[in-house]
Protein backbone atom coordinates (compact mmCIF):
# COMPACT_ATOMS: atom_id res chain seq x y z
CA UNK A 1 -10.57 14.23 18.91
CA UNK A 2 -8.91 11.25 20.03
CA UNK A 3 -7.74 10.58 23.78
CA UNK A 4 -5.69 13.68 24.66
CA UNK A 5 -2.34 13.26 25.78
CA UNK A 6 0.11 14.85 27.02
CA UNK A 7 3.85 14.82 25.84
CA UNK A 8 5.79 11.67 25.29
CA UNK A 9 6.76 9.49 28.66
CA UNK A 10 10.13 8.85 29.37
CA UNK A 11 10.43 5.33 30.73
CA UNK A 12 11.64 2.22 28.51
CA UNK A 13 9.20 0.26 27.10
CA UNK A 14 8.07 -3.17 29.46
CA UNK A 15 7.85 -6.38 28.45
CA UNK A 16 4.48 -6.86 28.84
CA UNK A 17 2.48 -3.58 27.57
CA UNK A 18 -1.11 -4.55 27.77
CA UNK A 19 -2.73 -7.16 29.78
CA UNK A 20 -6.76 -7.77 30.18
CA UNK A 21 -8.05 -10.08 32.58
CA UNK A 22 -11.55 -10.81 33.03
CA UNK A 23 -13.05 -8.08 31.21
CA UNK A 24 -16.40 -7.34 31.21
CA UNK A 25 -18.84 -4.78 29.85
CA UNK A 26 -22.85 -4.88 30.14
CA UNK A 27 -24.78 -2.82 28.50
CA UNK A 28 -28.22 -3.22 30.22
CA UNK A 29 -29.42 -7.19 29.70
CA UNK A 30 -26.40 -7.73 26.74
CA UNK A 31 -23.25 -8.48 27.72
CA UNK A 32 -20.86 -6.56 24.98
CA UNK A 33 -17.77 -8.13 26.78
CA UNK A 34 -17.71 -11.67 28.28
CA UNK A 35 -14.93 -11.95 31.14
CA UNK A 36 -11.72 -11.80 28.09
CA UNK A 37 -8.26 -11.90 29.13
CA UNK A 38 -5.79 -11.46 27.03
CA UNK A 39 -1.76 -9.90 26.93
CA UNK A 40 0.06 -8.26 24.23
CA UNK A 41 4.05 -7.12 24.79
CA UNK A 42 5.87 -4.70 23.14
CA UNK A 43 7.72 -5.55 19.64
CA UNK A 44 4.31 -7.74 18.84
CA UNK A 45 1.58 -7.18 15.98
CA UNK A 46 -1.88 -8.16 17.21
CA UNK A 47 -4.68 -8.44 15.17
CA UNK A 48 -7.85 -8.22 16.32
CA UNK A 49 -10.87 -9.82 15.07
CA UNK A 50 -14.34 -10.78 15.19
CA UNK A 51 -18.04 -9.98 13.30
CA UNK A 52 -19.37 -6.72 13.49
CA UNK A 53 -20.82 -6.55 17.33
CA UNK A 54 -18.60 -8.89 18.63
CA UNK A 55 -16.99 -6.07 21.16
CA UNK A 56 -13.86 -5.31 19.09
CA UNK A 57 -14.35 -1.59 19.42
CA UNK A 58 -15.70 -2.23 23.22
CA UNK A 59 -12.78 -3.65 24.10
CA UNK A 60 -10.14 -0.81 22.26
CA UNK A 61 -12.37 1.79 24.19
CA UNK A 62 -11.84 0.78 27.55
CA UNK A 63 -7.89 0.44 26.78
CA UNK A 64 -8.00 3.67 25.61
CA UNK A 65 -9.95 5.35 28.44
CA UNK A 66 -13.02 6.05 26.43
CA UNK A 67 -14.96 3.39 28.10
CA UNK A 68 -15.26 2.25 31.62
CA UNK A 69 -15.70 -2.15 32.48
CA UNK A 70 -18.39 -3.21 34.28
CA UNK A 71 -15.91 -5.80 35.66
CA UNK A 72 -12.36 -7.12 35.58
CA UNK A 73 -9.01 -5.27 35.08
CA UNK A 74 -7.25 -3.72 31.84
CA UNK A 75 -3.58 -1.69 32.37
CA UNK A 76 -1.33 -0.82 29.78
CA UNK A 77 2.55 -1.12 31.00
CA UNK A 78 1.37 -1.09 34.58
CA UNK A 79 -0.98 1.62 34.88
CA UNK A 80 -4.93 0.78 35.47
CA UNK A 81 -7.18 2.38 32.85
CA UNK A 82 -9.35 2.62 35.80
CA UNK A 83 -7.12 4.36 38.46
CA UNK A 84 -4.85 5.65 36.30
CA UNK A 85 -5.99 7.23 32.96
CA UNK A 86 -3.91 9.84 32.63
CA UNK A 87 -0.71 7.69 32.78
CA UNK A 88 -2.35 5.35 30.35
CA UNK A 89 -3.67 8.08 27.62
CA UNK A 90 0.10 9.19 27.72
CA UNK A 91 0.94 5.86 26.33
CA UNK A 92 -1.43 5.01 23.36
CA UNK A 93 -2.30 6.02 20.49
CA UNK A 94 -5.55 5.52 19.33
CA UNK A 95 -7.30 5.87 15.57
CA UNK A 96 -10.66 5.34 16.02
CA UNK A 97 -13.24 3.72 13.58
CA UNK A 98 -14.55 6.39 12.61
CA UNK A 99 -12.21 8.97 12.91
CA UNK A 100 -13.01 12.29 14.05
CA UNK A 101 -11.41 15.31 12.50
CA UNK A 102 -11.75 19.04 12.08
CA UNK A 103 -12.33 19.37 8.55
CA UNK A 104 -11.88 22.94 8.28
CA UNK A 105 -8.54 23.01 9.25
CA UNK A 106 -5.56 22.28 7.35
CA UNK A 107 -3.71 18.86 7.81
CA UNK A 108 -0.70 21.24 9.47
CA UNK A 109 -2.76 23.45 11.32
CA UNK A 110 -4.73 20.56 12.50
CA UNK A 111 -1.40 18.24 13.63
CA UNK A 112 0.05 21.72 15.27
CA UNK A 113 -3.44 22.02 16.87
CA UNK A 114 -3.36 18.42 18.49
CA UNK A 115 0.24 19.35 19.35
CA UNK A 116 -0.45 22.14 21.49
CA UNK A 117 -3.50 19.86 23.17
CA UNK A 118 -1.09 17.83 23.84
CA UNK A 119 1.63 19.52 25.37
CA UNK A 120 3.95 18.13 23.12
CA UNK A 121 8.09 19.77 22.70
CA UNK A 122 9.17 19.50 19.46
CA UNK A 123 6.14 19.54 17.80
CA UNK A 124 6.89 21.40 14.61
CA UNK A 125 9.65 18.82 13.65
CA UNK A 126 7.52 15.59 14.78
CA UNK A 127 4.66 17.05 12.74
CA UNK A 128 7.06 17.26 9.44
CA UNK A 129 8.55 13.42 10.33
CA UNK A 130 4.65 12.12 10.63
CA UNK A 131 3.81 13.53 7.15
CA UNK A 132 6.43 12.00 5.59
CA UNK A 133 6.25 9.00 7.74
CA UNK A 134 2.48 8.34 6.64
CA UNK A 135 2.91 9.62 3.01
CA UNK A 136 0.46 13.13 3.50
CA UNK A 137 3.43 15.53 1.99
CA UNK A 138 1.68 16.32 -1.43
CA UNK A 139 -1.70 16.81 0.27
CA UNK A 140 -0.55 18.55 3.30
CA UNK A 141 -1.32 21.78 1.98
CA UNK A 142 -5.46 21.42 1.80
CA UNK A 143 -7.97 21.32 4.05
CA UNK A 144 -8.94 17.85 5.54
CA UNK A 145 -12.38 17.85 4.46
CA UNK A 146 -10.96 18.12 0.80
CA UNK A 147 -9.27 15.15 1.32
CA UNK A 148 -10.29 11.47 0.37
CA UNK A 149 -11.09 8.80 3.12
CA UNK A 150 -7.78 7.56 2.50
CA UNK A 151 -5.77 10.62 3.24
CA UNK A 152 -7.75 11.40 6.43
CA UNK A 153 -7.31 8.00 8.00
CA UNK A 154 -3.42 9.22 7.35
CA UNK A 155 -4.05 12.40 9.10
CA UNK A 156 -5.66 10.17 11.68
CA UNK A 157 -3.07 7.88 12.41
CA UNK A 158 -0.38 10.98 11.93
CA UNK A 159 -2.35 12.28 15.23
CA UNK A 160 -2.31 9.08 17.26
CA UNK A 161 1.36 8.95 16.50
CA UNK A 162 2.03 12.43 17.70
CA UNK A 163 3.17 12.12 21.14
CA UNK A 164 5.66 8.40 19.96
CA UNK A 165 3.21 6.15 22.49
CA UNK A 166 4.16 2.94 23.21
CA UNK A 167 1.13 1.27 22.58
CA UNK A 168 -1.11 1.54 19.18
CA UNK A 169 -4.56 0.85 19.10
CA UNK A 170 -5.94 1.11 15.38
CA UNK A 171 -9.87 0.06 14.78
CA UNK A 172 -9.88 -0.38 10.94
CA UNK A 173 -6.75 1.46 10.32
CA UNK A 174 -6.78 0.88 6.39
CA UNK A 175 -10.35 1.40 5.32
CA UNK A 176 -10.93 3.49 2.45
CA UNK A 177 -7.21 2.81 1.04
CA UNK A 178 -6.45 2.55 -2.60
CA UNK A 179 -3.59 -0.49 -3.08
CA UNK A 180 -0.94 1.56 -3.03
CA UNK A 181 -2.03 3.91 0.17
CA UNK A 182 -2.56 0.36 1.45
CA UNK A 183 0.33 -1.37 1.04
CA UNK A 184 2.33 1.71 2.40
CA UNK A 185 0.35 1.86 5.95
CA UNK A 186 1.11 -1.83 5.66
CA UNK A 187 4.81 -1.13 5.86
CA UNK A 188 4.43 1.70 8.18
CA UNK A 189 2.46 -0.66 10.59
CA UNK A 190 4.79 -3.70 9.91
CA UNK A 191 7.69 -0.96 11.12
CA UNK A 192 6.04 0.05 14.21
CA UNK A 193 5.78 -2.84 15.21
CA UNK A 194 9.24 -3.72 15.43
CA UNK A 195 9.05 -1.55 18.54
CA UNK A 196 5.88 -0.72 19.71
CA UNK A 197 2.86 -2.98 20.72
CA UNK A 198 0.85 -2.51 17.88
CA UNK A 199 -3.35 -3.75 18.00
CA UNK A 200 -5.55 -3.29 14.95
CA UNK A 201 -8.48 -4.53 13.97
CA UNK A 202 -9.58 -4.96 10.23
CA UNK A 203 -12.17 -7.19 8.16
CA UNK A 204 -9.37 -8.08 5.54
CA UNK A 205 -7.92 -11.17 5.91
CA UNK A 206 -5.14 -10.94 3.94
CA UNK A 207 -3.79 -7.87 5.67
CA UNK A 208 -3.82 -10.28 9.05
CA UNK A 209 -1.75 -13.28 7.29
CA UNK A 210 0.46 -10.20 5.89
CA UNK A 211 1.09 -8.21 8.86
CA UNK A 212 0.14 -10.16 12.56
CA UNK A 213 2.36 -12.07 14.75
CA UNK A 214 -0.69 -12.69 16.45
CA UNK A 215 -4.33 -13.50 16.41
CA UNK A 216 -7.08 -12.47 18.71
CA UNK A 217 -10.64 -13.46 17.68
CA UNK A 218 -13.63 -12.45 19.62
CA UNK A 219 -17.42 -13.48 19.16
CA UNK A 220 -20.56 -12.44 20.83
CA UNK A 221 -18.03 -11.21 23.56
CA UNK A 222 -16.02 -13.76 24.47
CA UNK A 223 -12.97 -14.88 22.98
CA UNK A 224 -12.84 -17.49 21.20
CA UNK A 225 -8.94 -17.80 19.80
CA UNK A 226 -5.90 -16.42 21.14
CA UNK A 227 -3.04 -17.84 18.71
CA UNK A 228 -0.42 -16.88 16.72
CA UNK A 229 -0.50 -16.83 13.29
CA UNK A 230 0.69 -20.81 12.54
CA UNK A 231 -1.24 -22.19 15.58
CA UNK A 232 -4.63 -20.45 14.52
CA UNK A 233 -4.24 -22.41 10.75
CA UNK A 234 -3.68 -25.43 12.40
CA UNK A 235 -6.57 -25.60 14.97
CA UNK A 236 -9.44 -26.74 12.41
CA UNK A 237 -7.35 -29.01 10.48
CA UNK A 238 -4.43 -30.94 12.27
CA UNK A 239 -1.30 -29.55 11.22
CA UNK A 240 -2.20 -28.85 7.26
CA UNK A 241 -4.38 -30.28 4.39
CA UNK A 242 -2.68 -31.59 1.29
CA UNK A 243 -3.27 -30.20 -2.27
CA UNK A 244 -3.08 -33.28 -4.40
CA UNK A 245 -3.44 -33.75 -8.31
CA UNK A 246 -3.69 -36.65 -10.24
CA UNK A 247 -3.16 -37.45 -14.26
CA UNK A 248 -6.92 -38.23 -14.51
CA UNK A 249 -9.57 -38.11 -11.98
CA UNK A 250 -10.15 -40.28 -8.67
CA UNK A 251 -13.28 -40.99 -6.75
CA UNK A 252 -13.12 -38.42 -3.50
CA UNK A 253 -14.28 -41.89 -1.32
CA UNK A 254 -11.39 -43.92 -2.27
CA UNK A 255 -9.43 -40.38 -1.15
CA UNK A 256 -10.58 -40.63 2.09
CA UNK A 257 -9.66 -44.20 2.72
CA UNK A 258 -5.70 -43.14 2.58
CA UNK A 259 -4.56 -43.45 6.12
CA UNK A 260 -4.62 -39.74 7.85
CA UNK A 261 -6.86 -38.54 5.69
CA UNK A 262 -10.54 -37.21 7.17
CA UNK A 263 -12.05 -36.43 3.82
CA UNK A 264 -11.24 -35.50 0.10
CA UNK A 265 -12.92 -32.54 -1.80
CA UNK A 266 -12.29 -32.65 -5.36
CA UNK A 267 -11.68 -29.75 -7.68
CA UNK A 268 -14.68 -29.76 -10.69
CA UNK A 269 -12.72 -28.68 -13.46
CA UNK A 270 -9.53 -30.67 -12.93
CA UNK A 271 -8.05 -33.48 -10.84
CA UNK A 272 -7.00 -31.09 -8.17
CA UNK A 273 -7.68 -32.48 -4.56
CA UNK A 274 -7.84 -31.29 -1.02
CA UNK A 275 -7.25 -34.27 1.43
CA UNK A 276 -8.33 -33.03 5.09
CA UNK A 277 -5.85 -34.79 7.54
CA UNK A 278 -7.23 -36.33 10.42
CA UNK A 279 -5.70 -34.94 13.89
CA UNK A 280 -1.95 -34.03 13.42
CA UNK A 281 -1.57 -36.76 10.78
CA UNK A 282 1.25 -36.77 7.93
CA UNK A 283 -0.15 -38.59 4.86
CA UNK A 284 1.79 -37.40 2.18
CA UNK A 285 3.77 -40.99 2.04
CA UNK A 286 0.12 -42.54 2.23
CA UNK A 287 -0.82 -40.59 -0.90
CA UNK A 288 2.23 -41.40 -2.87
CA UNK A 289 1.59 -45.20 -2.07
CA UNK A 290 -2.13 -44.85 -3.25
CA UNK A 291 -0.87 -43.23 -6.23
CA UNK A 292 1.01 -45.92 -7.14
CA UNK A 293 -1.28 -48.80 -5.89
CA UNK A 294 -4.17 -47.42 -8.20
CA UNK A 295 -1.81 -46.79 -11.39
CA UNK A 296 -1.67 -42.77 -11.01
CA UNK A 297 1.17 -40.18 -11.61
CA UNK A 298 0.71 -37.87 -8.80
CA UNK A 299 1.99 -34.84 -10.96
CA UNK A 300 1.53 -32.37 -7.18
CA UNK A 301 1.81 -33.03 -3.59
CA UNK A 302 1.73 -30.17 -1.56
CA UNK A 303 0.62 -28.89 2.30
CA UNK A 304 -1.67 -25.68 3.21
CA UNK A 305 -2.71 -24.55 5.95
CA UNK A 306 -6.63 -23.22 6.31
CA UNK A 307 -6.51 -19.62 5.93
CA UNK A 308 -7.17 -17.08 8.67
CA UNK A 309 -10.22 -16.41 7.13
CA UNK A 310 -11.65 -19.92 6.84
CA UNK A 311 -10.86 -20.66 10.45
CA UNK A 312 -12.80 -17.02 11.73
CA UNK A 313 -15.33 -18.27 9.78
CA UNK A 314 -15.35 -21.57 11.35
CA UNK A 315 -14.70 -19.60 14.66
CA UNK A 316 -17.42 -17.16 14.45
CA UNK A 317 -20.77 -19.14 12.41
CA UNK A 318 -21.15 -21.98 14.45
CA UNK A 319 -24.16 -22.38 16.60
CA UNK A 320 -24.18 -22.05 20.33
């Protein structure tokens, strides 16, 4: 089972829901967690990232009372995971990696079940709005261990959602999704987070760029990026790189001559170019007068930013 809770709280949702300062976790001679800090506030998306053993899941266990630090401080909306558990397991929801259910039961048994665990009024009308909320009506009649992985991360996240907390804490909240079970939770997590701090952490890239107002990355316990979305793209490469293409092809050195431009990668198989811009520089006019200095139509001209996933992996490979 996930954290137990008990019934929905009745105070307005704060500004600032989580904050972590200087957390730390050791786990005999390896440090999991290296003295993080970080703050998410309600109404915000945060994605969470890093390579497998980073302390992702560290980190989402000690907000969620699973875990104790070996140092420094974590509260969500005031209350000290430490000191004050049982306020804080009243205000998250948690689906865990991987997600422990009780197979045997049927998804409405099992919802009613957590219910009752929980304390919770109204649970026979929250349980029917959660399976239509997370798309389980048409298999809401079988047992859960008849269902795919798909359907019981939705029973999962239907539990963590039971008692409305104000903070969500999802570790790998789409695995095992088809496309279309995928792009639904999408919505469903892109709505809940109009309200609710929402934290989730995922290996696909896309569903980061898709869904986060923000970006956490963390490697070999520390944290190495706290941005949002537009900031993170921009760190590696000033504030974009320019897709460029010629009529015929163009020697990459002569490329990285133009004025703001740190160095040209050409495209094999046509006279496509990227043009890597050197600090926050804006060469586009640059290109346009080396296209017409050297006798070429420049038939596109256009920025793009790194995506998230080349900048983790710049993050998260290099030596140290």
């Amino acid at each position: 089972m996930s954290c137990s809770f008990f019934g929905s709280p009745s105070q307005s949702i704060p500004t600032l829901s989580v904050s972590v300062k200087e957390l730390t976790k050791i786990y005999g001679d390896q440090r999991a967690l290296d003295s993080i800090s970080f703050e998410a506030s309600a109404g915000q998306i945060l994605g969470f990232l890093g390579p497998n053993g980073a302390g992702k899941t560290t980190t989402m266990k000690i907000l969620t009372c699973y875990l104790s630090q070996s140092s420094g401080t974590a509260e969500v909306c005031g209350h000290d995971v430490e000191t004050d558990s049982l306020a804080v397991r009243r205000l998250v929801g948690y689906l865990p990696e991987h997600n422990p259910l009780y197979k045997d039961m049927y998804v409405r048994e099992y919802l009613s079940f957590a219910a009752k665990a929980n304390k919770l009024s109204g649970a026979k009308a929250r349980i029917e709005e959660l399976i239509e909320m997370t798309g389980l009506g048409r298999e809401s009649h079988k047992q859960i261990g008849a269902l795919s992985k798909g359907y019981r991360q939705r029973v999962g996240l239907a539990q963590a959602m039971l008692h409305d907390p104000q903070v969500l804490i999802l570790d790998e909240p789409t695995s095992g999704l088809d496309p279309n079970q995928l792009a639904e939770i999408r919505t469903l997590i892109k709505t809940l987070g109009k309200e609710k701090t929402v934290i989730f952490s995922t290996h696909i890239m896309q569903e980061v760029q898709a869904l986060c107002d923000r970006v956490i990355i963390i490697d070999r316990g520390k944290l190495v990026a706290d941005d949002p979305i537009s900031r993170l793209q921009r760190r590696l490469a000033g504030d974009s790189s320019l897709i460029v293409t010629f009529d015929r092809q163009v020697d990459t050195n002569k490329l990285a001559q133009i004025k703001g431009v740190s160095r040209a990668v050409a495209n094999p198989k046509a006279p496509h170019y990227r043009l890597y811009l050197a600090g926050k520089a804006d060469a586009r006019a640059e290109v346009f007068r080396f296209a017409v200095d050297n006798n070429l139509v420049l038939l596109g001209l256009q920025r793009e930013d790194l995506s998230v996933e080349e900048v983790f992996r710049a993050l998260t490979t290099s030596e140290k």
